[in-house]
Protein backbone atom coordinates (compact mmCIF):
# COMPACT_ATOMS: atom_id res chain seq x y z
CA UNK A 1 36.20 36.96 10.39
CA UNK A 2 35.99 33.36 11.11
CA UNK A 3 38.52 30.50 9.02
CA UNK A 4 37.60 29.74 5.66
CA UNK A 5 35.79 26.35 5.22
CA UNK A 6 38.76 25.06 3.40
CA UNK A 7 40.94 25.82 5.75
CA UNK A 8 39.11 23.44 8.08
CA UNK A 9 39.51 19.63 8.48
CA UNK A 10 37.52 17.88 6.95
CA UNK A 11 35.74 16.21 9.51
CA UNK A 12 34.95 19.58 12.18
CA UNK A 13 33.85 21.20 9.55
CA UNK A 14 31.42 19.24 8.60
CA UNK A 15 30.03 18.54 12.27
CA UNK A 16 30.07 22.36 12.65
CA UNK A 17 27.75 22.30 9.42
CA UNK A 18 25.34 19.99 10.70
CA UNK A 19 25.19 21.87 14.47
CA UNK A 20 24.54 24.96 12.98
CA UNK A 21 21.85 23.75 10.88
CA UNK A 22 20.23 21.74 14.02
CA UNK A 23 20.38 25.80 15.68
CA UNK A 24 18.81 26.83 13.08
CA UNK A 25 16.10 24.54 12.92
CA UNK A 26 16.11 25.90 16.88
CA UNK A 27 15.58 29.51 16.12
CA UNK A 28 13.04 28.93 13.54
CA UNK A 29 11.08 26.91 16.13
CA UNK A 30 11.18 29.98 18.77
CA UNK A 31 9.84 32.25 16.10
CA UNK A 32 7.25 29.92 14.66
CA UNK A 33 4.72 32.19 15.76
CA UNK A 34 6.25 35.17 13.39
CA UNK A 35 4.99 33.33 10.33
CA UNK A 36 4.31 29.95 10.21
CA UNK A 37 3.85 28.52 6.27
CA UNK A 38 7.75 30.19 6.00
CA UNK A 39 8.70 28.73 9.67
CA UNK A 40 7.66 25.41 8.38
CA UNK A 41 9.35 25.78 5.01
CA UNK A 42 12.46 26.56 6.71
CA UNK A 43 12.40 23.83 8.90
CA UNK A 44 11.73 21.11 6.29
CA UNK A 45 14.61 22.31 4.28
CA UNK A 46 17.19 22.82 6.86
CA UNK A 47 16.65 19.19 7.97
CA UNK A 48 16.69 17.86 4.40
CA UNK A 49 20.27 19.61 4.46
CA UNK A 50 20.90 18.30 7.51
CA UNK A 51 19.85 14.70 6.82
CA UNK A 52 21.65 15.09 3.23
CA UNK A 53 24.86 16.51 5.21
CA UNK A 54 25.18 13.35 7.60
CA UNK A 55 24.93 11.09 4.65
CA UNK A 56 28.34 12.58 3.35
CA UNK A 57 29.86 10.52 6.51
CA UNK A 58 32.14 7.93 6.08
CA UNK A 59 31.91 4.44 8.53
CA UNK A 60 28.80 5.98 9.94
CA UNK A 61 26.06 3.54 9.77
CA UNK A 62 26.10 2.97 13.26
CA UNK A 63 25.96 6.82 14.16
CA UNK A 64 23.43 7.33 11.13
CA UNK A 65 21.05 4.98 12.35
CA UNK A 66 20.80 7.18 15.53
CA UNK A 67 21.37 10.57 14.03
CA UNK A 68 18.36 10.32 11.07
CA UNK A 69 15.72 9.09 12.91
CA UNK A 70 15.18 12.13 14.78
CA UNK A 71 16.16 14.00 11.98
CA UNK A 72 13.10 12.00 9.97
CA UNK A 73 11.10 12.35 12.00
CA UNK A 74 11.20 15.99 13.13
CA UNK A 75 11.01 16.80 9.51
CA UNK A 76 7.95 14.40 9.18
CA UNK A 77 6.43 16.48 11.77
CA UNK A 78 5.97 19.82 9.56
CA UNK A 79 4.63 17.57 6.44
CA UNK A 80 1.35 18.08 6.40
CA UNK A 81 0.89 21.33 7.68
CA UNK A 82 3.43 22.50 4.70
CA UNK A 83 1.82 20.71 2.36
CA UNK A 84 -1.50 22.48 3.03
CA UNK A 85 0.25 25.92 2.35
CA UNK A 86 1.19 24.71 -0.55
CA UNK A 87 -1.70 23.22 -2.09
CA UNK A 88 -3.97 26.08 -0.66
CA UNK A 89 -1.47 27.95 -3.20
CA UNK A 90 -2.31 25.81 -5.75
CA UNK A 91 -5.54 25.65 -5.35
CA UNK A 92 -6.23 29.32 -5.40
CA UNK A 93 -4.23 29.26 -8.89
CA UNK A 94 -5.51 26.40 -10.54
CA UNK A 95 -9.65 26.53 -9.16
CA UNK A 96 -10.18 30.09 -7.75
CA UNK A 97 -12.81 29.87 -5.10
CA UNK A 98 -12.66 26.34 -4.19
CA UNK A 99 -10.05 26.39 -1.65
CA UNK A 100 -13.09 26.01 1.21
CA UNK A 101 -12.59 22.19 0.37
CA UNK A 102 -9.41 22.35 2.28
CA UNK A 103 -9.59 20.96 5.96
CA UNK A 104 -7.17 22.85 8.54
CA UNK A 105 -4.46 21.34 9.62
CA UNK A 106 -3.41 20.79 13.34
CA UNK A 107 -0.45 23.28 13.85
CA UNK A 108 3.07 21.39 14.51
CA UNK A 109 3.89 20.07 18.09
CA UNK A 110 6.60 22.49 18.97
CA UNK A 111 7.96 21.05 22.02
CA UNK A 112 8.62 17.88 20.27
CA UNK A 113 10.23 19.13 17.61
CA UNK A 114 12.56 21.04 20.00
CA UNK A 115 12.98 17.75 21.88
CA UNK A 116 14.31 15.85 18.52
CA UNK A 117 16.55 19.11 17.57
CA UNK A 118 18.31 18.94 20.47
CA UNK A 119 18.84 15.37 20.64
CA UNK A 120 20.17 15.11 17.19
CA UNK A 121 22.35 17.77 18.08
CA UNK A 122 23.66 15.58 21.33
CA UNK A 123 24.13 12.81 18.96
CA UNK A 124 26.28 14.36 16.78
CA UNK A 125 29.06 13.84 19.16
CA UNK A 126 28.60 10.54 19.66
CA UNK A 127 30.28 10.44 15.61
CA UNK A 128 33.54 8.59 16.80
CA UNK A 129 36.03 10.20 14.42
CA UNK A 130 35.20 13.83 13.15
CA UNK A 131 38.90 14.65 13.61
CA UNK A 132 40.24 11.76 11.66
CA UNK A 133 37.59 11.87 8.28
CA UNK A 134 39.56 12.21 5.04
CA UNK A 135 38.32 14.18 2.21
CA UNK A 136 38.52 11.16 -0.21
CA UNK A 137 36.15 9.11 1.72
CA UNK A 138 33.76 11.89 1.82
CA UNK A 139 34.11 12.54 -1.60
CA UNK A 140 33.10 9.02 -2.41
CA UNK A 141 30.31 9.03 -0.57
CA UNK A 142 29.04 12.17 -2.52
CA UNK A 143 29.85 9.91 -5.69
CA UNK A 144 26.99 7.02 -4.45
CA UNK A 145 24.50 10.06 -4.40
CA UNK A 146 25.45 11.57 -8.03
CA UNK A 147 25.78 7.64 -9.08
CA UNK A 148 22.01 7.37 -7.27
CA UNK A 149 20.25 10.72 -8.50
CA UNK A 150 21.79 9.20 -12.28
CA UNK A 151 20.00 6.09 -11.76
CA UNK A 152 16.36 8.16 -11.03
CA UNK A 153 17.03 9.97 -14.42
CA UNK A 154 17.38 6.78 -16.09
CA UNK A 155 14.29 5.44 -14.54
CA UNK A 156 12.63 8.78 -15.20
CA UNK A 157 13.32 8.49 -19.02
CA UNK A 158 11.31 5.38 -19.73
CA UNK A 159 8.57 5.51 -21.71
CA UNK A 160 5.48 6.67 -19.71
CA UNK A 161 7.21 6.75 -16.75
CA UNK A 162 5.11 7.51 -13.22
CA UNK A 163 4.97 10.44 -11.53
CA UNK A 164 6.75 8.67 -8.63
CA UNK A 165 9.65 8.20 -11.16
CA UNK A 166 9.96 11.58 -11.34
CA UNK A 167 9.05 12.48 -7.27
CA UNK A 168 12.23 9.88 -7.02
CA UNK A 169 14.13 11.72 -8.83
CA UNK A 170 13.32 14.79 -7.36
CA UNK A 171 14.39 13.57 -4.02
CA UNK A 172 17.86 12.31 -5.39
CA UNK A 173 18.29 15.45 -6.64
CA UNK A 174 17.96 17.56 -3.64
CA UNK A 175 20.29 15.71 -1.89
CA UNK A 176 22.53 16.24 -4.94
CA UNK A 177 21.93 19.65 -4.58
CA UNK A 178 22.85 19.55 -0.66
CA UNK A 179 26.06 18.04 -0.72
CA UNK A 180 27.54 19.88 -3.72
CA UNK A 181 26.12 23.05 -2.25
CA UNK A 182 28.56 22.30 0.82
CA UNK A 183 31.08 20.46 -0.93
CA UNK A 184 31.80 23.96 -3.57
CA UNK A 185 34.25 25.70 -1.50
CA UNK A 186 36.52 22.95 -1.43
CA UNK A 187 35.93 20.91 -4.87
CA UNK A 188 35.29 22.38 -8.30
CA UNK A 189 31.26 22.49 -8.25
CA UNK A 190 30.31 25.70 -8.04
CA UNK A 191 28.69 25.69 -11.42
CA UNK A 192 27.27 22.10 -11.59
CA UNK A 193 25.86 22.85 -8.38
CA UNK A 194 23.85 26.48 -10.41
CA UNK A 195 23.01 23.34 -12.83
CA UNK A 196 21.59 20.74 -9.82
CA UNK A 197 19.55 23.76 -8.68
CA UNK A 198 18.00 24.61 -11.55
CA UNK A 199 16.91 20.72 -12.37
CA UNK A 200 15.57 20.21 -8.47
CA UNK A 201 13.46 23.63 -8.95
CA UNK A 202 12.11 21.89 -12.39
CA UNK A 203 11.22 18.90 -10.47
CA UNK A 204 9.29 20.48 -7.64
CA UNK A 205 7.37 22.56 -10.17
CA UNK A 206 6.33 19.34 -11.57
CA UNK A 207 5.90 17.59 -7.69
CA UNK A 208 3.60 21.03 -7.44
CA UNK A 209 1.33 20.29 -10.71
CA UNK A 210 0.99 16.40 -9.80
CA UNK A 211 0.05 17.54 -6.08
CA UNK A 212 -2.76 19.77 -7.54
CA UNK A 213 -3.89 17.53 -9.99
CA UNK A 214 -4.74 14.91 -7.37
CA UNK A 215 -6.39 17.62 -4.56
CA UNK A 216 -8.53 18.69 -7.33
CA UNK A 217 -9.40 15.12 -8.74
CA UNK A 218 -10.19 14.17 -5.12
CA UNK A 219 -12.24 17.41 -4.31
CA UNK A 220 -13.52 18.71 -7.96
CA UNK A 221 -13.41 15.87 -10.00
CA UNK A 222 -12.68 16.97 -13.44
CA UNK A 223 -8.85 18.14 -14.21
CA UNK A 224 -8.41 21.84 -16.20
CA UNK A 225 -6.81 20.00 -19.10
CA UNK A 226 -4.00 23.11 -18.57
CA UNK A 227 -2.71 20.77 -16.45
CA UNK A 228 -1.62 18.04 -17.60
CA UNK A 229 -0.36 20.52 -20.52
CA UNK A 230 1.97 22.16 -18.14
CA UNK A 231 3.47 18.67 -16.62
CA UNK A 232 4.09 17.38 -19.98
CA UNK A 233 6.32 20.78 -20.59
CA UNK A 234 7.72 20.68 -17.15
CA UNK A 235 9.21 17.23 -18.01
CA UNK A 236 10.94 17.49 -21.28
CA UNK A 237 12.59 20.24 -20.16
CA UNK A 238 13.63 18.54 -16.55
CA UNK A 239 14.75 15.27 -18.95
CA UNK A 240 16.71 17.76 -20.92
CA UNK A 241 18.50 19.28 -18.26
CA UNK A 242 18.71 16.09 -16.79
CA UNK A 243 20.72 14.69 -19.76
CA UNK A 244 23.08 17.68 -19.72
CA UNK A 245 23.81 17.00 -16.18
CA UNK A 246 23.75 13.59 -15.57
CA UNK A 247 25.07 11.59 -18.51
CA UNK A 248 28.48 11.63 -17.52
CA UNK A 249 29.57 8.72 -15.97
CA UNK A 250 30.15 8.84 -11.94
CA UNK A 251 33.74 9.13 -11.81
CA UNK A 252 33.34 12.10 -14.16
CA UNK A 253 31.81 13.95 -11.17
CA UNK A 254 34.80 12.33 -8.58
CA UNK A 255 37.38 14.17 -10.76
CA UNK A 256 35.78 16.98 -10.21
CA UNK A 257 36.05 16.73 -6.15
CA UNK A 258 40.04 16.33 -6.29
């Protein structure tokens, strides 16, 4: 049995988190073949986590402006040829028998995305102090991303607010998600971060109806007026939950780390 989390330092463990996601990332890449719309999937999300992870470091901009660009741009890599799983998913739901319109999509380069694993990996040593990071400064660094996916509800609430309000949002609260996913075994999130979930699967539901309604205006032309019924739902009830989760203030949410 290996040492519970928070028995670790602070700072190893959290370099051993982002090194086993990098291997991950690895071992979906030799297995690509196996499946690839799930390979790809997998590969976004553990470099989302991986990206959200490093942002959790304190007095890191120097090591963050080497560590994410890889980390960007491997991710960036498996865009478009997840995207076109998902709106051939959509498509096939929302106008049956149209999904010839789709183009295919190159498959991923494979050797470059092992190339950028690997050196983010070698970069993570290049972190100057993993052995000296204090809980409290990572704790206040999870604070500017609760204090940023707040702000992105705010925005979201306006009146007639954009769908990029709400694709904003979305992305704030992933990251939310992320951190406090990691962060529950040694802080008192275990719930909120149930709560975080459920709002971030609200908002990609809604990411999935805008993404269809614009491959079927571009290809089709005329939007089933289901639709825009289903968004409208989809975001009263992600403002609700929103409101629920995020009114209370930020240092609210640092009590709750210890």
């Amino acid at each position: 049995m290996g040492v519970p989390l928070r028995q670790i330092a602070v700072g190893p463990a959290l370099c051993s988190a982002l090194r086993k996601l990098l291997r991950d990332v690895l071992r979906a890449l030799e297995t690509f073949e196996s499946d690839q719309p799930a390979r790809a999937h997998f590969v976004r999300t553990r470099v989302k986590r991986t990206q959200s992870l490093a942002r959790l470091v304190p007095r890191g901009v120097a090591w963050r402006k080497m560590f994410l660009p890889p980390c960007g741009e491997l991710k960036d890599l498996f865009a478009e040829f997840r995207d076109a799983s998902i709106i051939l998913a959509l498509a096939e739901k929302y106008a049956p028998g149209e999904a010839h319109h789709l183009r295919l999509v190159a498959r991923p380069d494979l050797k470059r995305a092992a190339y950028l694993t690997e050196y983010a990996e070698d970069v993570l040593s290049d972190y100057p102090d993993w052995s000296g990071l204090e809980w409290e400064k990572v704790a206040d660094r999870a604070v500017r991303t609760y204090r940023a996916a707040r702000q992105s509800w705010r925005q979201a609430t306006c009146k007639n607010a954009p769908d990029a309000a709400f694709h904003e949002w979305r992305l704030r609260v992933k990251r939310l998600f992320y951190q406090c996913e990691y962060l529950a075994c040694r802080a008192r999130l275990v719930r909120l971060t149930r709560r975080v979930d459920r709002l971030g699967e609200t908002l990609g539901q809604i990411q999935d109806v805008c993404m269809a309604e614009d491959w079927i205006k571009k290809h089709l032309g005329k939007i089933p007026a289901d639709l825009p019924r289903r968004k409208k739902v989809l975001r009263r009830r992600a403002l609700q939950r929103g409101k629920s989760l995020l009114a209370p203030k930020p240092r609210e949410f640092r009590r709750m780390l210890g």
